[in-house]
PDB file of N, CA and C in Angstrom:
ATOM      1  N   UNK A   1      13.755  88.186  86.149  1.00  0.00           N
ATOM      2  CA  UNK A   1      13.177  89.269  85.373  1.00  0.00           C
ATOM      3  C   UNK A   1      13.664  89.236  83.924  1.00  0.00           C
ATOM      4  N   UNK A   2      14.904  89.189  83.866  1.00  0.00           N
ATOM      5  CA  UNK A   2      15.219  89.314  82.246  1.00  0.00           C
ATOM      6  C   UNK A   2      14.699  87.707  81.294  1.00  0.00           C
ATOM      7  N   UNK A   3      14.404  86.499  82.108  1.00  0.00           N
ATOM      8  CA  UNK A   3      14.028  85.557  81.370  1.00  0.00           C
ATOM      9  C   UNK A   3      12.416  85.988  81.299  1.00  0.00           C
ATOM     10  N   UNK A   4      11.882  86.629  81.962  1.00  0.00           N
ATOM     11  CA  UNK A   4      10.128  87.049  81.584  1.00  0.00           C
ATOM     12  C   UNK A   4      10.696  87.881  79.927  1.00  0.00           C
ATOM     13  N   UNK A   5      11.500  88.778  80.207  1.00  0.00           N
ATOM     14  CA  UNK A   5      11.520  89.693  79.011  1.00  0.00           C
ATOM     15  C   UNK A   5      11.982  89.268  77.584  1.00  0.00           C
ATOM     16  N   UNK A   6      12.899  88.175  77.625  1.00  0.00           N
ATOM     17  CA  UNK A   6      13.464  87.306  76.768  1.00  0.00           C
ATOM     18  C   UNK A   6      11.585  86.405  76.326  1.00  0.00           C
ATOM     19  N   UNK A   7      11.372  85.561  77.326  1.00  0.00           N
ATOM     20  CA  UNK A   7      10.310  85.136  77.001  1.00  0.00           C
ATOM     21  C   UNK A   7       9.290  85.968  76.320  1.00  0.00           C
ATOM     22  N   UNK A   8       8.862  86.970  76.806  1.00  0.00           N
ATOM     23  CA  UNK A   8       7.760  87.789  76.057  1.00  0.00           C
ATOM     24  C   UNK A   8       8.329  88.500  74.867  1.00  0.00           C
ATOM     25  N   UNK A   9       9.490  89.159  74.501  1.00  0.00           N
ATOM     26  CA  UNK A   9       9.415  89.326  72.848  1.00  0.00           C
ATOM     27  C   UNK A   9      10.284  88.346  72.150  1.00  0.00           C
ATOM     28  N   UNK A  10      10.008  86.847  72.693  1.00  0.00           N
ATOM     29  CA  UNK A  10      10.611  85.904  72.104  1.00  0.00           C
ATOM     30  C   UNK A  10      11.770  85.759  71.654  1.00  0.00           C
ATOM     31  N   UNK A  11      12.878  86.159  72.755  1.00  0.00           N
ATOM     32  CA  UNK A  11      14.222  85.778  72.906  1.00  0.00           C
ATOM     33  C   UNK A  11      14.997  84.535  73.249  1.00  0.00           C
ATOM     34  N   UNK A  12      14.312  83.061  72.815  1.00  0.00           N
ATOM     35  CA  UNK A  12      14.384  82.035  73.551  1.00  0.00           C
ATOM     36  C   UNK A  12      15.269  81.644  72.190  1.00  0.00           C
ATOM     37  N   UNK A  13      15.488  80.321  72.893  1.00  0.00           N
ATOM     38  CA  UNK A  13      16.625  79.431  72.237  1.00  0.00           C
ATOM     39  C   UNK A  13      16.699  80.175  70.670  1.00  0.00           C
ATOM     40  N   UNK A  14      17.459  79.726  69.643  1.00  0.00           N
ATOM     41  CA  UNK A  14      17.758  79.999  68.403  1.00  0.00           C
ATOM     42  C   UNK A  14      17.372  78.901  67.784  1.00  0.00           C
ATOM     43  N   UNK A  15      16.462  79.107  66.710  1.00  0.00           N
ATOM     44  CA  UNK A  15      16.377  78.586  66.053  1.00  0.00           C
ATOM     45  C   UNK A  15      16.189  78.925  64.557  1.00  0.00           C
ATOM     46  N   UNK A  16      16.680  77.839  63.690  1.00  0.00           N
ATOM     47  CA  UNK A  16      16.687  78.646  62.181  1.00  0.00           C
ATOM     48  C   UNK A  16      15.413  78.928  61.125  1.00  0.00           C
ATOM     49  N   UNK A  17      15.328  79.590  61.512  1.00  0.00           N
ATOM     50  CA  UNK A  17      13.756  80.748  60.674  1.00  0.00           C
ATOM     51  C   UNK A  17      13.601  80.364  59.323  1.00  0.00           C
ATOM     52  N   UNK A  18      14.658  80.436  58.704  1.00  0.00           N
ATOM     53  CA  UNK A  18      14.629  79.955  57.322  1.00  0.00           C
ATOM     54  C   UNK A  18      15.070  78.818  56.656  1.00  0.00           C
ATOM     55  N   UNK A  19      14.933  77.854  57.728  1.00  0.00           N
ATOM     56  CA  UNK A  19      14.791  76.307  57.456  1.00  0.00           C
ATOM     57  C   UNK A  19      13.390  76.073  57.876  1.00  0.00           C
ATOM     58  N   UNK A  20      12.669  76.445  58.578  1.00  0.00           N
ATOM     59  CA  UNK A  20      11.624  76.529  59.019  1.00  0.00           C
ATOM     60  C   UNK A  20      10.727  76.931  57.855  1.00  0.00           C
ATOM     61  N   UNK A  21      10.616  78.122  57.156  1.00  0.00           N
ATOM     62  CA  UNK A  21      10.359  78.373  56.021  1.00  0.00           C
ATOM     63  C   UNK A  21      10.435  77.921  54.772  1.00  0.00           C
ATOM     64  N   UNK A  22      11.664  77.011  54.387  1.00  0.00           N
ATOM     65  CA  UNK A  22      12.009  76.275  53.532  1.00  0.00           C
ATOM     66  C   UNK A  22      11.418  74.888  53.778  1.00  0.00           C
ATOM     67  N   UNK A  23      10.957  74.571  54.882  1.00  0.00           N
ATOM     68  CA  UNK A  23      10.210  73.300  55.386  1.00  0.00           C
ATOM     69  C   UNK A  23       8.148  73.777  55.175  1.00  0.00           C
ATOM     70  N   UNK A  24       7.928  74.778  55.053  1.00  0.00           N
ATOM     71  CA  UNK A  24       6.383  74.680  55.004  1.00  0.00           C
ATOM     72  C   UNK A  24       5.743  75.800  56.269  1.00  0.00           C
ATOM     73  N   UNK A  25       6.437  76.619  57.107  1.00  0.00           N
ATOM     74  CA  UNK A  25       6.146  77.378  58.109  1.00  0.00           C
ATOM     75  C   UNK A  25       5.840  78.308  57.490  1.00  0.00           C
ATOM     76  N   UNK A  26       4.494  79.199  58.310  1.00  0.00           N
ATOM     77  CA  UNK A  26       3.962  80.454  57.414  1.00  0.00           C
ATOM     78  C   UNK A  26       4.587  81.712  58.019  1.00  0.00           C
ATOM     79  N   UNK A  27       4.945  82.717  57.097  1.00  0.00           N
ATOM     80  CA  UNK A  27       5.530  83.788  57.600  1.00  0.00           C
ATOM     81  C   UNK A  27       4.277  84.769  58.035  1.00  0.00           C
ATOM     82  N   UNK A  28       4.133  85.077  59.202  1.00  0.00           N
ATOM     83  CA  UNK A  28       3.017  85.648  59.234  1.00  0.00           C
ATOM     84  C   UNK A  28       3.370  87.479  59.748  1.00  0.00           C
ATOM     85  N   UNK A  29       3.639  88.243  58.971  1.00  0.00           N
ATOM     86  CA  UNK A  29       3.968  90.005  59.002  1.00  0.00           C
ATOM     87  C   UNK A  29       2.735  90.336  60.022  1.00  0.00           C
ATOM     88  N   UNK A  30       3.481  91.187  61.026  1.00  0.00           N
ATOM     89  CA  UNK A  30       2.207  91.554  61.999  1.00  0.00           C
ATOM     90  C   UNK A  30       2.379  93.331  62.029  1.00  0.00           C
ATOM     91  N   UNK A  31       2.975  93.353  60.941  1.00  0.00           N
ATOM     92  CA  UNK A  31       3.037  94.816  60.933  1.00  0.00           C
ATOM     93  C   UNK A  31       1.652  95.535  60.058  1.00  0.00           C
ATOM     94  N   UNK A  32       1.231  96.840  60.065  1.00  0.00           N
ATOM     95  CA  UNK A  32       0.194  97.639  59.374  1.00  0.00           C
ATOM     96  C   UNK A  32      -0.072  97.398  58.040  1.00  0.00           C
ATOM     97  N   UNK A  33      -1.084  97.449  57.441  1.00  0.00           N
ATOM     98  CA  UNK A  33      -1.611  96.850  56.426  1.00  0.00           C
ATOM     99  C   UNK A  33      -0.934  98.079  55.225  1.00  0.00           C
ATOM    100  N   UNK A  34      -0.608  99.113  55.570  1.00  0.00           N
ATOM    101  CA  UNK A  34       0.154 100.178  55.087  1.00  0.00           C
ATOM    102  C   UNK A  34       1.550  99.873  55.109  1.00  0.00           C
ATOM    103  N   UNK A  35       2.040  99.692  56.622  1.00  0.00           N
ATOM    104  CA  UNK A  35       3.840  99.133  56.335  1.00  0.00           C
ATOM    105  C   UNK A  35       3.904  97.669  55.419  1.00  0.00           C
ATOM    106  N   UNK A  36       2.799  96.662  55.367  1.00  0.00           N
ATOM    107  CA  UNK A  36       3.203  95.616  54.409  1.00  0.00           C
ATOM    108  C   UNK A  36       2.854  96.291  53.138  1.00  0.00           C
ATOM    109  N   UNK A  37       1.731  97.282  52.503  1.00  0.00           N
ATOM    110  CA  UNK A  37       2.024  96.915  51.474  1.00  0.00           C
ATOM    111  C   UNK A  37       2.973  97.861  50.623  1.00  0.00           C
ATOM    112  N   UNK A  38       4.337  98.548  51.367  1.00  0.00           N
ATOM    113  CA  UNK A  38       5.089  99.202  51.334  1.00  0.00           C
ATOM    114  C   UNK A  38       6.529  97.975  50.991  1.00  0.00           C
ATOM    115  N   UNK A  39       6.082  97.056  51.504  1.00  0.00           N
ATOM    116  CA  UNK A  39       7.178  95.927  50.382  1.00  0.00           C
ATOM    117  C   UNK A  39       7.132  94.758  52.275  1.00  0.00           C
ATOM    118  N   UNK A  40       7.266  93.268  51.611  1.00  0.00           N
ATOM    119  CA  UNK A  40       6.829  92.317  52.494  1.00  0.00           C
ATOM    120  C   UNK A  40       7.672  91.362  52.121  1.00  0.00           C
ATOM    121  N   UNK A  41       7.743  89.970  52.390  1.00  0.00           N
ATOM    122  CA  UNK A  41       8.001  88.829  51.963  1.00  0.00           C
ATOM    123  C   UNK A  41       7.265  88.457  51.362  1.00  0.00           C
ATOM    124  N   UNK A  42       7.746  87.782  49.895  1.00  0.00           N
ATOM    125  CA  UNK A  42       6.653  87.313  49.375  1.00  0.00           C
ATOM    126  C   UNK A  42       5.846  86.237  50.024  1.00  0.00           C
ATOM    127  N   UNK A  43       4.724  85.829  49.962  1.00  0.00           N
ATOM    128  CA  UNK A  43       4.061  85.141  50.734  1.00  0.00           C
ATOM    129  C   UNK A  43       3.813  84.988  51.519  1.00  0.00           C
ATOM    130  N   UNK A  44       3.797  85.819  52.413  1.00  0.00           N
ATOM    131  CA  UNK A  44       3.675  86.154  53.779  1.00  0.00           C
ATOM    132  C   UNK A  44       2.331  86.986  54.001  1.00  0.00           C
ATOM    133  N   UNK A  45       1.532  86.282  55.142  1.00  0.00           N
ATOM    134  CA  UNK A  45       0.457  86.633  55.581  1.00  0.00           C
ATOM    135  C   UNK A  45       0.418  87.729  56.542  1.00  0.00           C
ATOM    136  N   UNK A  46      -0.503  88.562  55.869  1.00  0.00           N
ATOM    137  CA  UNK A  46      -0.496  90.196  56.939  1.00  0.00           C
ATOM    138  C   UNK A  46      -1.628  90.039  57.793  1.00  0.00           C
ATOM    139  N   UNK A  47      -1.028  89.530  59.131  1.00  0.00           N
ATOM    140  CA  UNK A  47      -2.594  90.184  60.119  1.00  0.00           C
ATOM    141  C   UNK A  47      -1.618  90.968  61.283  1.00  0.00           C
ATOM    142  N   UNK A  48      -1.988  92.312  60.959  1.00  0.00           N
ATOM    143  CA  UNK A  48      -1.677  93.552  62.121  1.00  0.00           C
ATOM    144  C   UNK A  48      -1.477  92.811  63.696  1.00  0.00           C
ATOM    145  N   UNK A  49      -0.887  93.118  64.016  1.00  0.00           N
ATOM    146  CA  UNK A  49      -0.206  92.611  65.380  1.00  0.00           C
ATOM    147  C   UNK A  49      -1.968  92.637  66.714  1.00  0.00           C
ATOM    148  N   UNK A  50      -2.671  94.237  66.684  1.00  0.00           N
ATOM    149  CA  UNK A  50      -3.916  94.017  67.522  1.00  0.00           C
ATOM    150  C   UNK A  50      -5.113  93.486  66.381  1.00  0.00           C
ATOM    151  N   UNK A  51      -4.493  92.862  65.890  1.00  0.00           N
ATOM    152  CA  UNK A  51      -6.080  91.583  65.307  1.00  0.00           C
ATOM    153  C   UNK A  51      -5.670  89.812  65.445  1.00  0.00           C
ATOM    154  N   UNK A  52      -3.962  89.564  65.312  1.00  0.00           N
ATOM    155  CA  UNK A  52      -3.830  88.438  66.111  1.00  0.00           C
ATOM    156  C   UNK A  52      -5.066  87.603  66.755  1.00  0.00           C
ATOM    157  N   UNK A  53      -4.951  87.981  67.822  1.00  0.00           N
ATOM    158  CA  UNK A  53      -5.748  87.863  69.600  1.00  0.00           C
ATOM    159  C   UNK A  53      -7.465  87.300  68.589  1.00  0.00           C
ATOM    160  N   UNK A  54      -7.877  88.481  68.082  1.00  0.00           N
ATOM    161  CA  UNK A  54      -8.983  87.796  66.817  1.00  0.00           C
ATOM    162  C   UNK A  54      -9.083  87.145  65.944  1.00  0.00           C
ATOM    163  N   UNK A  55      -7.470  86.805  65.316  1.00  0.00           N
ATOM    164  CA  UNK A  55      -7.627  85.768  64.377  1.00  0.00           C
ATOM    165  C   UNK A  55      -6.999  84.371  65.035  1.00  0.00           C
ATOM    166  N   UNK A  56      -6.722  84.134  66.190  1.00  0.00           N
ATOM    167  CA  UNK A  56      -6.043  83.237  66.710  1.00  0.00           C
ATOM    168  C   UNK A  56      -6.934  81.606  65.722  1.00  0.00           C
ATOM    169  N   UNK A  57      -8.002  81.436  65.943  1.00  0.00           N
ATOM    170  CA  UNK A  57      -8.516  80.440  65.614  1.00  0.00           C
ATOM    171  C   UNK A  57      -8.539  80.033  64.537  1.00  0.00           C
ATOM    172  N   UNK A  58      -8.226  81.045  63.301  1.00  0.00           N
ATOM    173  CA  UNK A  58      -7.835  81.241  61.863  1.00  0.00           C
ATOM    174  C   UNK A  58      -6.300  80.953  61.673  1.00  0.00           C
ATOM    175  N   UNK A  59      -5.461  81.388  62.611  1.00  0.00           N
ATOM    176  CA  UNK A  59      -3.759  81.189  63.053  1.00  0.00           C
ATOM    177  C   UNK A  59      -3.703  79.509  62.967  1.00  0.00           C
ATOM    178  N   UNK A  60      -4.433  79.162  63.750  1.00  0.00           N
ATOM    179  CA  UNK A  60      -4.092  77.673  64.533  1.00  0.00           C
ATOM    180  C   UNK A  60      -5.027  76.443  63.590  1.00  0.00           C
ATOM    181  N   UNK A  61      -5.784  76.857  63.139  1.00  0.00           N
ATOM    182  CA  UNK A  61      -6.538  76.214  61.779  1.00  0.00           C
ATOM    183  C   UNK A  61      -4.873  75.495  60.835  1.00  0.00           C
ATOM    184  N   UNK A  62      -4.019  76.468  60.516  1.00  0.00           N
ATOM    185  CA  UNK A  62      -3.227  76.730  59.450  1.00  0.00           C
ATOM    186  C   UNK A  62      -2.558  75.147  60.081  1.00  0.00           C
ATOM    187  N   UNK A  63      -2.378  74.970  61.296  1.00  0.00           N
ATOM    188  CA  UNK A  63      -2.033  73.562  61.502  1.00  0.00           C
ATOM    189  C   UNK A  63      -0.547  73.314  61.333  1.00  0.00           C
ATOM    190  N   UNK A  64       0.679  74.644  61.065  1.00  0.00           N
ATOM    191  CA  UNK A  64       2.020  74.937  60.747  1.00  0.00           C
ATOM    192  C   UNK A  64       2.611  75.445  61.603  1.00  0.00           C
ATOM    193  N   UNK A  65       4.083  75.670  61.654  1.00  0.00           N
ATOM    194  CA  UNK A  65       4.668  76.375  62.219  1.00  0.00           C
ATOM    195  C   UNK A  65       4.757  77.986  61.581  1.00  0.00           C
ATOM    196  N   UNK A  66       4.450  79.144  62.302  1.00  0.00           N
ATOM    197  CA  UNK A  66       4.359  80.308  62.289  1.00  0.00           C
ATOM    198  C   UNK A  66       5.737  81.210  62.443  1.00  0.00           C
ATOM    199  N   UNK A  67       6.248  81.681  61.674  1.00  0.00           N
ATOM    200  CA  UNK A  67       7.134  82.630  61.730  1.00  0.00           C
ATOM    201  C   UNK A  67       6.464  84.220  61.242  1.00  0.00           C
ATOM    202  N   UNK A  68       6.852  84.827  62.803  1.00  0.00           N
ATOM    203  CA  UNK A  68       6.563  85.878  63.012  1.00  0.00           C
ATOM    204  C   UNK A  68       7.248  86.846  62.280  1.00  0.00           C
ATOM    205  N   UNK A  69       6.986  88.021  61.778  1.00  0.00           N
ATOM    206  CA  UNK A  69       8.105  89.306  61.800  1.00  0.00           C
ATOM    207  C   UNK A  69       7.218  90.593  61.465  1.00  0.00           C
ATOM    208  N   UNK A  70       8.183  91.492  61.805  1.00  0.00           N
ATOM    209  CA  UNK A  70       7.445  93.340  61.474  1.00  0.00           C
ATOM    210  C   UNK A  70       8.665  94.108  60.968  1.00  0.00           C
ATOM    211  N   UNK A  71       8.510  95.245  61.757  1.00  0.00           N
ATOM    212  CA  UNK A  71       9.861  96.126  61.215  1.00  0.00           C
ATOM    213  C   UNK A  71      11.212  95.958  61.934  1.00  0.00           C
ATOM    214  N   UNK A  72      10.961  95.715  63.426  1.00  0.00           N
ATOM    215  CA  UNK A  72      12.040  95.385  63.799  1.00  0.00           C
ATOM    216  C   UNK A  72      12.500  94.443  64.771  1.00  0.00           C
ATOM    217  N   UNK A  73      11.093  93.416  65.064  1.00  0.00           N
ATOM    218  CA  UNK A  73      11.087  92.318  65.701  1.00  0.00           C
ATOM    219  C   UNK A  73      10.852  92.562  67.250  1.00  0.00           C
ATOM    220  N   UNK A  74       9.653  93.454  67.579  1.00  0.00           N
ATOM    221  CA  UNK A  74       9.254  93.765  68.668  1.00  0.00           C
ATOM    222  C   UNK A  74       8.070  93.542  68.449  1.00  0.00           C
ATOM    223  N   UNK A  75       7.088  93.759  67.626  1.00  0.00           N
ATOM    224  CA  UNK A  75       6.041  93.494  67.408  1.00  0.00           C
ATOM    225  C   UNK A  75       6.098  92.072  67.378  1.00  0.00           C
ATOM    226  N   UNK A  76       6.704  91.499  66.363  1.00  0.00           N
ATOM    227  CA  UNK A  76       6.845  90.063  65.607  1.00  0.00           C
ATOM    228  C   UNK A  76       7.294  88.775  67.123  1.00  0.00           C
ATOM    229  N   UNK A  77       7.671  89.613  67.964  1.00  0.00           N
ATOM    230  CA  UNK A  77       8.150  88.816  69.567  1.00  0.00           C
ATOM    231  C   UNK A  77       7.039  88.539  70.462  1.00  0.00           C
ATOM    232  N   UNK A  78       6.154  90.049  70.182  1.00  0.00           N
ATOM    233  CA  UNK A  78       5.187  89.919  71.066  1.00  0.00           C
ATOM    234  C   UNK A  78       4.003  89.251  70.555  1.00  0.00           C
ATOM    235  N   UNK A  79       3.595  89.102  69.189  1.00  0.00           N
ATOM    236  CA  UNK A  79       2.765  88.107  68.294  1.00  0.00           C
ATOM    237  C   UNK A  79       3.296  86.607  68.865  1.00  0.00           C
ATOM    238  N   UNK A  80       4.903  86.343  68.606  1.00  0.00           N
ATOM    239  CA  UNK A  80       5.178  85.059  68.853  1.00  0.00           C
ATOM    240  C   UNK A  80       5.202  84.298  70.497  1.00  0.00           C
ATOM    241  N   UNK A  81       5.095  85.024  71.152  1.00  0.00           N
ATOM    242  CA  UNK A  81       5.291  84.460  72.652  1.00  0.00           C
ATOM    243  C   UNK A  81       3.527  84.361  72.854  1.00  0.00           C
ATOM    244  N   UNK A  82       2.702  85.582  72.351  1.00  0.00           N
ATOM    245  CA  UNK A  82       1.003  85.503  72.708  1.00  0.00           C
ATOM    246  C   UNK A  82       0.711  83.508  71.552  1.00  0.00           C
ATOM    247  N   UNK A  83       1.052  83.405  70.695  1.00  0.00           N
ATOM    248  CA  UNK A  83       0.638  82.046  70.005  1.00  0.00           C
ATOM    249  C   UNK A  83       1.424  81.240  70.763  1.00  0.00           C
ATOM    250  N   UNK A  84       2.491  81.297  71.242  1.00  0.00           N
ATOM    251  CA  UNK A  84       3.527  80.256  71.891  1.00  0.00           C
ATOM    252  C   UNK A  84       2.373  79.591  73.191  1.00  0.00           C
ATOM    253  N   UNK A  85       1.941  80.595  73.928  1.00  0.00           N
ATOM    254  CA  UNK A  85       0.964  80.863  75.154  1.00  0.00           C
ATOM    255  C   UNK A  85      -0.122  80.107  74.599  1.00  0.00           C
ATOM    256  N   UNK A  86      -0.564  80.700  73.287  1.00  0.00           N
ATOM    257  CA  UNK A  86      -1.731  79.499  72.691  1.00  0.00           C
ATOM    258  C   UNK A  86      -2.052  78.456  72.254  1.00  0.00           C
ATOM    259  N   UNK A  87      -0.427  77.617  72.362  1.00  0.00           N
ATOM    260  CA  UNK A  87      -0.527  76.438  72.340  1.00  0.00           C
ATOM    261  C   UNK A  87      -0.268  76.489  70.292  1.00  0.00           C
ATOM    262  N   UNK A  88       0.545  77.203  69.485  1.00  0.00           N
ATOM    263  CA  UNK A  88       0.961  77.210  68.277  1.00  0.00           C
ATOM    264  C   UNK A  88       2.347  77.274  68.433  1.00  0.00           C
ATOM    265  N   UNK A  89       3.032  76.594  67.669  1.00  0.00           N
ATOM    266  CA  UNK A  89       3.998  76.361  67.674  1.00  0.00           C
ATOM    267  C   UNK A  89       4.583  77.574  66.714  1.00  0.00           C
ATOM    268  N   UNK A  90       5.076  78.921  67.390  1.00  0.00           N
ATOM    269  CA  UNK A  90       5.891  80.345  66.558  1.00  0.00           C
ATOM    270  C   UNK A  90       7.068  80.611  67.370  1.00  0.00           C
ATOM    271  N   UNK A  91       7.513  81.241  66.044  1.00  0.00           N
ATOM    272  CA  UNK A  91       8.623  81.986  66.070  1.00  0.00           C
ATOM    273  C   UNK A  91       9.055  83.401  65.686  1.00  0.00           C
ATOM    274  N   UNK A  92       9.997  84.045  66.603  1.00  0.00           N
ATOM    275  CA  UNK A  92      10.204  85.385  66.438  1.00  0.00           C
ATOM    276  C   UNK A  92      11.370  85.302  65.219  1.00  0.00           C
ATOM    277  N   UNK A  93      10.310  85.773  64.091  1.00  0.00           N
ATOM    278  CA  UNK A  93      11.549  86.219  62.612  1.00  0.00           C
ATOM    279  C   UNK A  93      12.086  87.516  62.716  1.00  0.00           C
ATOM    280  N   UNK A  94      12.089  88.015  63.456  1.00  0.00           N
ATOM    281  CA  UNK A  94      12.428  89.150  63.761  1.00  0.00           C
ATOM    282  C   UNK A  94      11.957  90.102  62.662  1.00  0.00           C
ATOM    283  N   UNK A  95      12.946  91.224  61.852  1.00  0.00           N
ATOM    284  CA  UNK A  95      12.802  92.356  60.836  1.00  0.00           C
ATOM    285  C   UNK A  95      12.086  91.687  59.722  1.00  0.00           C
ATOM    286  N   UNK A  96      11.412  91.512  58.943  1.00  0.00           N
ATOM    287  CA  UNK A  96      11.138  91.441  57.498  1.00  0.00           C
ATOM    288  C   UNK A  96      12.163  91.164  56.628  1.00  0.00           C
ATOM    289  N   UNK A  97      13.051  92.423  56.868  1.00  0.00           N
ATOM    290  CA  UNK A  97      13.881  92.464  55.435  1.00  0.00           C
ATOM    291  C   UNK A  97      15.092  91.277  55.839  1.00  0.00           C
ATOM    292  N   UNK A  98      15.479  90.663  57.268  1.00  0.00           N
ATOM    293  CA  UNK A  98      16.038  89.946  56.934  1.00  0.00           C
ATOM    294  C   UNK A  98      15.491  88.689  56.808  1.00  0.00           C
ATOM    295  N   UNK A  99      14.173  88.216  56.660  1.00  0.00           N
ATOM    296  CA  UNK A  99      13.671  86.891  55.737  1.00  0.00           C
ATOM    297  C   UNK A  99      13.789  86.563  54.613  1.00  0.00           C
ATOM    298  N   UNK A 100      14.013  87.787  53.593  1.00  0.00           N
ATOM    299  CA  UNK A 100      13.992  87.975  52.448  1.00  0.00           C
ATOM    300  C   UNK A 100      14.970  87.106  52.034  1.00  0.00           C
TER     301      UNK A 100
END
């Protein structure tokens, strides 16, 4: 049970987010189009956590590695394990403010 829960808000191995980023991975904010434009990473792509699932084919186009995040990395877990499932290679960035 706790490896389903680890798995679904993307509690798996560690890996470094911001080497990943510094290599070409897109930060993709899955938080409200209101909480991003309340302050974001720069460059970081806003699609709301329930439009994902609709932009998947627009996600996987990008042809990168995906780093997830929101406000406090519950959203940004459950974005990253649904693309993990889709065959995209993401990651849970957890909070925003610590990508910055």
């Amino acid at each position: 049970m706790i490896n389903i829960l680890k798995q679904l808000f993307g509690f798996g191995p560690k890996v470094n987010v911001k080497e990943l980023i510094q290599n070409g991975a897109v930060i993709l904010d899955v938080r409200t189009p209101g909480e991003f434009a309340g302050g974001h990473v720069q460059g970081a792509l806003n699609i709301p956590l329930d439009q994902v699932y609709h932009k998947l084919d627009k996600i996987k186009k990008m042809n990168k590695p995906i780093v997830t995040c929101c406000a406090s990395g519950m959203r940004s877990g459950t974005a990253a394990s649904y693309l993990k499932n889709n065959g995209v290679e993401a990651y849970n960035g957890g909070s925003w403010g610590g990508l910055r």
